[in-house]
N, C-alpha and C. Protein backbone atom coordinates (compact mmCIF):
# COMPACT_ATOMS: atom_id res chain seq x y z
N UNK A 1 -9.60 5.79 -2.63
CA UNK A 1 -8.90 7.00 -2.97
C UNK A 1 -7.71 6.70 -3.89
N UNK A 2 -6.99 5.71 -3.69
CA UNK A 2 -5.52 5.37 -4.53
C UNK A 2 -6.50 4.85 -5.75
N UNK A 3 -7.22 3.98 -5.87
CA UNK A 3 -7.93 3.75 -7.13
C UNK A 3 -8.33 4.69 -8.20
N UNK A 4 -9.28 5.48 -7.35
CA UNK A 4 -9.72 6.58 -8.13
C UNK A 4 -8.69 7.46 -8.56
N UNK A 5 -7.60 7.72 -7.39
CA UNK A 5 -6.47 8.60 -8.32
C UNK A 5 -5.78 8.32 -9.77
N UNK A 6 -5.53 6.92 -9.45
CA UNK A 6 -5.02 5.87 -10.81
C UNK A 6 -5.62 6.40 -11.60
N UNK A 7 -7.31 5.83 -11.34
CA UNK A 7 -8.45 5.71 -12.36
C UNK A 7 -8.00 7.28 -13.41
N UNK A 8 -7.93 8.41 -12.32
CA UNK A 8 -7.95 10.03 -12.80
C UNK A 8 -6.93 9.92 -13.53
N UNK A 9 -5.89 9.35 -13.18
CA UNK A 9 -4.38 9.89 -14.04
C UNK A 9 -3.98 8.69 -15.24
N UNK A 10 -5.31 7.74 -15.41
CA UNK A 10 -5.41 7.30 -16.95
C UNK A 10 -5.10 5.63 -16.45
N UNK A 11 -4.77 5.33 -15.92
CA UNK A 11 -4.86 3.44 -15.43
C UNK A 11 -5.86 3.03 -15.43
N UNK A 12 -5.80 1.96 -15.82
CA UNK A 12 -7.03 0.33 -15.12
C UNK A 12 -6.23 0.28 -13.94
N UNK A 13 -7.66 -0.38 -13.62
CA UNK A 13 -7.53 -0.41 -11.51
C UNK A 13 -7.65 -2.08 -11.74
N UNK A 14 -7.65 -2.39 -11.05
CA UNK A 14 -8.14 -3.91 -10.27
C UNK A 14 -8.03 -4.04 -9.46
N UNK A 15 -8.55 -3.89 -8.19
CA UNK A 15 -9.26 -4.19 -6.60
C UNK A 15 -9.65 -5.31 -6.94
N UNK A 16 -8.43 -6.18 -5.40
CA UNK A 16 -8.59 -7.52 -4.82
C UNK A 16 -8.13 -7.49 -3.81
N UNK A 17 -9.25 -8.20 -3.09
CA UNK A 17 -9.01 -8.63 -1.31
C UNK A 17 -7.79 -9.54 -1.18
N UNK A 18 -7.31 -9.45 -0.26
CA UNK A 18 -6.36 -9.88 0.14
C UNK A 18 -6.36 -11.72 0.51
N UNK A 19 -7.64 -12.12 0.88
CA UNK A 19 -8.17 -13.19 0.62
C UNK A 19 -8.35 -13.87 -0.49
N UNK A 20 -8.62 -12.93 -1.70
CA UNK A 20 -9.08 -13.68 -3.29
C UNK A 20 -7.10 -13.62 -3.67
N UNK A 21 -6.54 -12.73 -3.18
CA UNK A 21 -4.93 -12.68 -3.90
C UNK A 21 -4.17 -14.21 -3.41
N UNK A 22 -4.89 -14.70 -2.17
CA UNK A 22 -4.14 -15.77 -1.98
C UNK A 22 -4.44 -16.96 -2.54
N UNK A 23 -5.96 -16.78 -3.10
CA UNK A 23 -6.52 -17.98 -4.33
C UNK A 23 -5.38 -17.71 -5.36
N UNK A 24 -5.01 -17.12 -5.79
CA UNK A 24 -3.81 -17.10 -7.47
C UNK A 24 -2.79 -16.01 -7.22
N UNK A 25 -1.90 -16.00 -8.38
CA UNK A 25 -0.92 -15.28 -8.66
C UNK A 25 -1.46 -13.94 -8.73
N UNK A 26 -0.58 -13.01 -8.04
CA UNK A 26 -0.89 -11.12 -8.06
C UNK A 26 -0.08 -11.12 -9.47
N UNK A 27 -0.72 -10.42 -10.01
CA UNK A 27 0.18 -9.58 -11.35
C UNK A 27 -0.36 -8.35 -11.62
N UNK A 28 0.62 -7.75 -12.93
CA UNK A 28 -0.24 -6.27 -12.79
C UNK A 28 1.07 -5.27 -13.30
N UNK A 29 1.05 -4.05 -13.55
CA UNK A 29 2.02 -3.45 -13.96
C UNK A 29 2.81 -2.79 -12.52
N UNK A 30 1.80 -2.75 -11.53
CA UNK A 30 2.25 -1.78 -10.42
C UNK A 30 1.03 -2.37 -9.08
N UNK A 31 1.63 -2.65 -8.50
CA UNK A 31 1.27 -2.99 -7.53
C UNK A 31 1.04 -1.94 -5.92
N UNK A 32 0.04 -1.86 -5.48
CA UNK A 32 -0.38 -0.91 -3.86
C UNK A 32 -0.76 -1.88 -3.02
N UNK A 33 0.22 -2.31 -1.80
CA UNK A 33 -0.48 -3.09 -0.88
C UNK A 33 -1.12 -2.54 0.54
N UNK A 34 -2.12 -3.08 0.99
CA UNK A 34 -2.77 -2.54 1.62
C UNK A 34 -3.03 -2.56 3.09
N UNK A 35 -2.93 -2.56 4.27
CA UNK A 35 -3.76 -2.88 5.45
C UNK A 35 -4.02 -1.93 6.59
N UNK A 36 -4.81 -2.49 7.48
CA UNK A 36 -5.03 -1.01 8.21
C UNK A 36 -3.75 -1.83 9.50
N UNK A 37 -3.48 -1.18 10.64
CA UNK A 37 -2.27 -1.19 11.43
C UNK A 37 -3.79 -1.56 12.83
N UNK A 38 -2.97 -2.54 13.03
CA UNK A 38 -4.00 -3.44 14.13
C UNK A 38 -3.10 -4.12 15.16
N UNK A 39 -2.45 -3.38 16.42
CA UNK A 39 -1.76 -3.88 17.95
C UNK A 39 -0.40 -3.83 16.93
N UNK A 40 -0.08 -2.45 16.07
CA UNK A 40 1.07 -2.03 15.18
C UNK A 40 1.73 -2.96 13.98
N UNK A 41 0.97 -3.71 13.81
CA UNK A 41 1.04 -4.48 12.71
C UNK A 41 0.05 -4.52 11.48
N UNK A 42 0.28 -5.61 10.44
CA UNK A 42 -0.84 -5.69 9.45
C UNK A 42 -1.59 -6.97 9.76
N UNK A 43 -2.78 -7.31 9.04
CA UNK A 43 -3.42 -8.18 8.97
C UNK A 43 -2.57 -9.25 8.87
N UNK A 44 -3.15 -10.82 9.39
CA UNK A 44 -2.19 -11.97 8.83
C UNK A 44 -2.48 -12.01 7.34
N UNK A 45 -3.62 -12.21 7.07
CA UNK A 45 -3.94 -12.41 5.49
C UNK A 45 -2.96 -11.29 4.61
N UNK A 46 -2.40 -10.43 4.91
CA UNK A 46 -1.65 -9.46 3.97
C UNK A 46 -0.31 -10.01 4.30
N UNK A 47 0.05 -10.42 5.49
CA UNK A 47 1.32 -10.54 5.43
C UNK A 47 1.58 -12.41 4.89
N UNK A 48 0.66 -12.92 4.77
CA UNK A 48 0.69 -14.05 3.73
C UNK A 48 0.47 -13.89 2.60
N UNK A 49 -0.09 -12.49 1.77
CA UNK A 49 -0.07 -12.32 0.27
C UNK A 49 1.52 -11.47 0.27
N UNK A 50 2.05 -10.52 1.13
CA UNK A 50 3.49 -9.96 0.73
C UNK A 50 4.50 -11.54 1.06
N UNK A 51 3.99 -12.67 1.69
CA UNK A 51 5.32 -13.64 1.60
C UNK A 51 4.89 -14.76 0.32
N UNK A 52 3.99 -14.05 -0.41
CA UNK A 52 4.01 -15.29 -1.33
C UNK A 52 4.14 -14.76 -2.99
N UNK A 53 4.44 -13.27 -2.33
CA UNK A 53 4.77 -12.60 -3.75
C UNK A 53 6.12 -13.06 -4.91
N UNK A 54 5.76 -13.37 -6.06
CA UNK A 54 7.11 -13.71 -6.72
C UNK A 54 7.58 -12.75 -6.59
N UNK A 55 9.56 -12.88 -6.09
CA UNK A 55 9.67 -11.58 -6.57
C UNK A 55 10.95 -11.27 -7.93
N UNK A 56 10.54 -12.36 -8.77
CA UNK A 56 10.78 -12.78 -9.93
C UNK A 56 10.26 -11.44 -10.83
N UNK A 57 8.76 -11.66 -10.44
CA UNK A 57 7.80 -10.56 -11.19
C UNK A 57 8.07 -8.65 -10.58
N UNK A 58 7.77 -8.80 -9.07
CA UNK A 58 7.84 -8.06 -8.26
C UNK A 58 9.28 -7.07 -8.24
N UNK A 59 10.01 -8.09 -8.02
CA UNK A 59 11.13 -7.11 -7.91
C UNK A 59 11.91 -6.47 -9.04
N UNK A 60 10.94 -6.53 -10.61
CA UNK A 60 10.94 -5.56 -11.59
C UNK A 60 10.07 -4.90 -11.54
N UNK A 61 8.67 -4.72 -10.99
CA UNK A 61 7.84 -3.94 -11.23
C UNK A 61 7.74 -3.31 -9.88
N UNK A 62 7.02 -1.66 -9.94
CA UNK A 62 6.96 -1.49 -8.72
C UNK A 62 5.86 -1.04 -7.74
N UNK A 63 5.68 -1.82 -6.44
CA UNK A 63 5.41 -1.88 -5.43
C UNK A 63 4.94 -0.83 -4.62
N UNK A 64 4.23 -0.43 -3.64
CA UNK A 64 3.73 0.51 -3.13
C UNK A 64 3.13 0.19 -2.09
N UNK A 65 3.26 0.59 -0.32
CA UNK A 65 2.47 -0.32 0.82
C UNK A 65 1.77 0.91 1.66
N UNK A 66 0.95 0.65 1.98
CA UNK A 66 -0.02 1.46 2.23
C UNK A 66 -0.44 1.16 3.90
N UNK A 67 -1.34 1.54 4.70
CA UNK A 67 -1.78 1.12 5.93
C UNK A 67 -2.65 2.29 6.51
N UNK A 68 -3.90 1.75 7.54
CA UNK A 68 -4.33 2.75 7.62
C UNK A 68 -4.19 3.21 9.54
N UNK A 69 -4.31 4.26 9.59
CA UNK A 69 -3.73 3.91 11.25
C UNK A 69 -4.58 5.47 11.68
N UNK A 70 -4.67 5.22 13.05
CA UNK A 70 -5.29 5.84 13.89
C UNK A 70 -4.65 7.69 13.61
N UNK A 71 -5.05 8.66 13.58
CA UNK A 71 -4.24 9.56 13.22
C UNK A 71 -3.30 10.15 14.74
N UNK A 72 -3.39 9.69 15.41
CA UNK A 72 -2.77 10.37 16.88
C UNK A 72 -1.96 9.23 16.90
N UNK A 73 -2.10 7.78 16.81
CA UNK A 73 -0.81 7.03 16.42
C UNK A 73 0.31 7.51 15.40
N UNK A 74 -0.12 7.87 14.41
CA UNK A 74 0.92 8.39 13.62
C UNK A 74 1.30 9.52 14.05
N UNK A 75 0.82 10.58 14.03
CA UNK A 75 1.14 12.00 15.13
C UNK A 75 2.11 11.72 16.27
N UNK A 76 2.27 10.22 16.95
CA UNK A 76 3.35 9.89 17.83
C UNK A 76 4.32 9.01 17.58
N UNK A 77 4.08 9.01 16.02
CA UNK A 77 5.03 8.16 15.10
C UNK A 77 5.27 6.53 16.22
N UNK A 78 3.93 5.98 16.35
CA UNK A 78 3.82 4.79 16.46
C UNK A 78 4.15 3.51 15.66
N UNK A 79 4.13 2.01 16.16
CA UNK A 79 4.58 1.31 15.23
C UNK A 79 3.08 1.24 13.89
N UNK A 80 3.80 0.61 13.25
CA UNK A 80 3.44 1.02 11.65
C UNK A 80 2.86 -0.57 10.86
N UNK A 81 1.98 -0.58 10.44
CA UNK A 81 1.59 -2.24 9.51
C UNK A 81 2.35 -1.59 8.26
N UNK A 82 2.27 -0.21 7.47
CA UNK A 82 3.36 -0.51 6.34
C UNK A 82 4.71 -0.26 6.37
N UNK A 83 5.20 0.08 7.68
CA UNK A 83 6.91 -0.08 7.72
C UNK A 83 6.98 -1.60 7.75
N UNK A 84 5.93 -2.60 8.68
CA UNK A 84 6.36 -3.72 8.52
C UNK A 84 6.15 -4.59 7.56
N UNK A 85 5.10 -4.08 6.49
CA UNK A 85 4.85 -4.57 5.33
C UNK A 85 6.47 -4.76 4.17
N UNK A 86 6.40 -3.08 4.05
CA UNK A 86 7.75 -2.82 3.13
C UNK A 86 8.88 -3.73 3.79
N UNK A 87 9.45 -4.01 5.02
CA UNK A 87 10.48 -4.56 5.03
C UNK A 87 10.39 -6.33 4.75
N UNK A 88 9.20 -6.73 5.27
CA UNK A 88 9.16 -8.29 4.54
C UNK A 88 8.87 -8.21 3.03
N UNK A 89 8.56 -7.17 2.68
CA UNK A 89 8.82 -7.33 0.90
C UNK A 89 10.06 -6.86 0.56
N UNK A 90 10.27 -6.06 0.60
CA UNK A 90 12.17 -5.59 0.51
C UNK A 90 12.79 -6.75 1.04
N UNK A 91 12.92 -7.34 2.06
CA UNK A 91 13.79 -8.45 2.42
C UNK A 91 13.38 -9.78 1.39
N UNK A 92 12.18 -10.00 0.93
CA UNK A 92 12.29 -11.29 -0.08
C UNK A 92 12.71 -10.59 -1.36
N UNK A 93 13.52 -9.04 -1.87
CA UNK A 93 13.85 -8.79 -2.65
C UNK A 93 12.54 -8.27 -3.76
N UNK A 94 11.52 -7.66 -3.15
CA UNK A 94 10.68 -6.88 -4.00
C UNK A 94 11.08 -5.31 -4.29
N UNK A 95 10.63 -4.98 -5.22
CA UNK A 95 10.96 -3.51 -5.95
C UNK A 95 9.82 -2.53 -4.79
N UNK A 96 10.18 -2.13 -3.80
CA UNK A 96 8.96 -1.59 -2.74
C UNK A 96 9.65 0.33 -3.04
N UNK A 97 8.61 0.72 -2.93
CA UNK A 97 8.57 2.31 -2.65
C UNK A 97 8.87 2.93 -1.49
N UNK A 98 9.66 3.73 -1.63
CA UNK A 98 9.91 4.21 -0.28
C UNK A 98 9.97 5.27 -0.13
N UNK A 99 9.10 6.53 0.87
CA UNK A 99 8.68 6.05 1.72
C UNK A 99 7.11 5.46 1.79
N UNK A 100 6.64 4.65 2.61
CA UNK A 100 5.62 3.98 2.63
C UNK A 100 4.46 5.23 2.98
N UNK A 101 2.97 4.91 2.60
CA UNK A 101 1.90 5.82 2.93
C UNK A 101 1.39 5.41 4.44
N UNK A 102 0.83 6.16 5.00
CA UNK A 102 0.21 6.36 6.30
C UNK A 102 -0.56 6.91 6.27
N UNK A 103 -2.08 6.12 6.20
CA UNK A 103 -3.41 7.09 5.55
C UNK A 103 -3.90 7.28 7.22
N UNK A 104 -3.95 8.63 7.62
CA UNK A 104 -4.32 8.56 8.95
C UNK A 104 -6.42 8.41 8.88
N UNK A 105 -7.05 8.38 10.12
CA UNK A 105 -8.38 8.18 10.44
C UNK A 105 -8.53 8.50 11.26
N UNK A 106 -9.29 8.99 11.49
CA UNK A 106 -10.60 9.53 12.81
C UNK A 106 -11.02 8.75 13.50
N UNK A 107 -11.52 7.44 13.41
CA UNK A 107 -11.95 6.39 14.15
C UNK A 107 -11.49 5.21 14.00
N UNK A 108 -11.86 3.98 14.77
CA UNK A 108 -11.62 2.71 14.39
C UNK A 108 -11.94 2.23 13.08
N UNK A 109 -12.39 2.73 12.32
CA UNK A 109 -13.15 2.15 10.67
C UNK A 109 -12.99 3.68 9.79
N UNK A 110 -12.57 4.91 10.37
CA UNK A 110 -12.65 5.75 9.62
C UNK A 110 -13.78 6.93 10.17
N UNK A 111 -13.77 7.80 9.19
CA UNK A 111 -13.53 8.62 7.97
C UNK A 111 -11.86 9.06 7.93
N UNK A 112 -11.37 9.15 6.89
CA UNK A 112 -9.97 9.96 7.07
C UNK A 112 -9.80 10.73 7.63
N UNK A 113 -8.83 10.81 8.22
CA UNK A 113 -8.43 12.51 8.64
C UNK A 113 -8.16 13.88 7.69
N UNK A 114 -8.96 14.29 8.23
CA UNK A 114 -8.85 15.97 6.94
C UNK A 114 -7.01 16.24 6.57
N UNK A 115 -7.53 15.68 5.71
CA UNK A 115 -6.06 16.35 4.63
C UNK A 115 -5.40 15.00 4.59
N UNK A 116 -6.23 14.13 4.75
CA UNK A 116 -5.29 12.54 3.95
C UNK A 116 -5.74 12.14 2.53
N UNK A 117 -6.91 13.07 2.39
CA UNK A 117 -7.24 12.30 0.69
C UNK A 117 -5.81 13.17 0.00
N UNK A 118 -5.66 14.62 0.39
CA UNK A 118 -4.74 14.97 -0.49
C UNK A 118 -3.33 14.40 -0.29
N UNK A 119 -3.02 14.13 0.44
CA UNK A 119 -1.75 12.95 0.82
C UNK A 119 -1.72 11.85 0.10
N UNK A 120 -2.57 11.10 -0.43
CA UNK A 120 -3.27 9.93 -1.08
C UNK A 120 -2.81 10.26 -2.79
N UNK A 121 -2.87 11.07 -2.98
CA UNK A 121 -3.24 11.52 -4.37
C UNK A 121 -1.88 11.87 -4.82
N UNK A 122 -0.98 12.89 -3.64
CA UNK A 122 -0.18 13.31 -4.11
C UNK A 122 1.19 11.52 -3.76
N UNK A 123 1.07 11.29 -2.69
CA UNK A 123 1.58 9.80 -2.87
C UNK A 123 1.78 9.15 -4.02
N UNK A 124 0.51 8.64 -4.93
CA UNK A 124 -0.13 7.78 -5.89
C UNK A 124 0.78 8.34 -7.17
N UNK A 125 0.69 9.96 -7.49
CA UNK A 125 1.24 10.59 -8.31
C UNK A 125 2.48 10.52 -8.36
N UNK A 126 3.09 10.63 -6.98
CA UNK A 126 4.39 9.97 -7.03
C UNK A 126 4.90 8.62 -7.16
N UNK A 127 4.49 7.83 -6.72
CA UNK A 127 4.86 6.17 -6.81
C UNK A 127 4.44 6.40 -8.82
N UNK A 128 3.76 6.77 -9.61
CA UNK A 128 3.86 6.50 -10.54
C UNK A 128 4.91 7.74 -11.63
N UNK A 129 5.02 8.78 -10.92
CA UNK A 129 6.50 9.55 -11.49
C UNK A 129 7.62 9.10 -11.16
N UNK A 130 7.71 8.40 -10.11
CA UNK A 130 9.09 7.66 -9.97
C UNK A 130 8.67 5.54 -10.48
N UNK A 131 8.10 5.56 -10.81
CA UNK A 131 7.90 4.34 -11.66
C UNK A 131 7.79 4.29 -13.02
N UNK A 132 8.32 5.49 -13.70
CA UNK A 132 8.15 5.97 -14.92
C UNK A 132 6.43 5.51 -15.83
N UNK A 133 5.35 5.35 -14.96
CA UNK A 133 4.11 5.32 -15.40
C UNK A 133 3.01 6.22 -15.14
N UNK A 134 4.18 7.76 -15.22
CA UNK A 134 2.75 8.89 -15.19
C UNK A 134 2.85 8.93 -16.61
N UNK A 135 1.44 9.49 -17.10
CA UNK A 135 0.88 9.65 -18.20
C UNK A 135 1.87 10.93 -18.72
């Protein structure tokens, strides 16, 4: 959904696992990080690509953290994989967006919850009106 919004509002995308980001350097004009919220945290593999981010590069360009979480967890404003994302990137001094997305779901793997694609979109639109890279 954040891809395709890009894709709509005139960007190149590049989708990479979080596994291939730790083979090489992330670069890019704008960066969305990703994970789903698992015992209120993120994946280890993500939180070893946000501690190995330059933030040489990073903390001029900007950042965006994402997570996907149960929708009745968020509804009880539970703990969060992208509150804890954004603050280990903000604390090594990355350029992070705030506030972070909370893509809610219906199940353990999904489908979204009705009315998160439009949350998604209108998010995306913002991280790039306040990154001065809307079209």
């Amino acid at each position: 959904m954040i891809a395709r919004t890009l894709e709509a509002e005139g960007h190149a995308v590049r989708l990479v696992r979080a596994k291939d980001a730790l083979r090489g350097r992330v670069e890019g004009d704008l960066l969305f990080l990703g994970s789903p919220t698992r015992i209120g945290t993120m994946t280890g593999r993500m939180k070893k690509v946000i501690r190995r981010l330059d933030p040489g590069l990073w903390g001029l360009r900007p950042v965006a953290v994402f997570d996907t979480e149960m929708q009745g967890v968020i509804d009880q404003g539970g703990a969060s994989a992208a509150a804890k994302m954004h603050d280990i990137a903000r604390s090594k001094g990355i350029r992070v967006h705030t506030p972070v997305l909370k893509v809610g779901v219906d199940g353990m793997r999904g489908p979204l919850s009705k009315g998160s694609d439009r949350a998604v979109e209108a998010y995306v639109r913002e991280v790039l009106s306040l990154a001065d890279l809307a079209p």
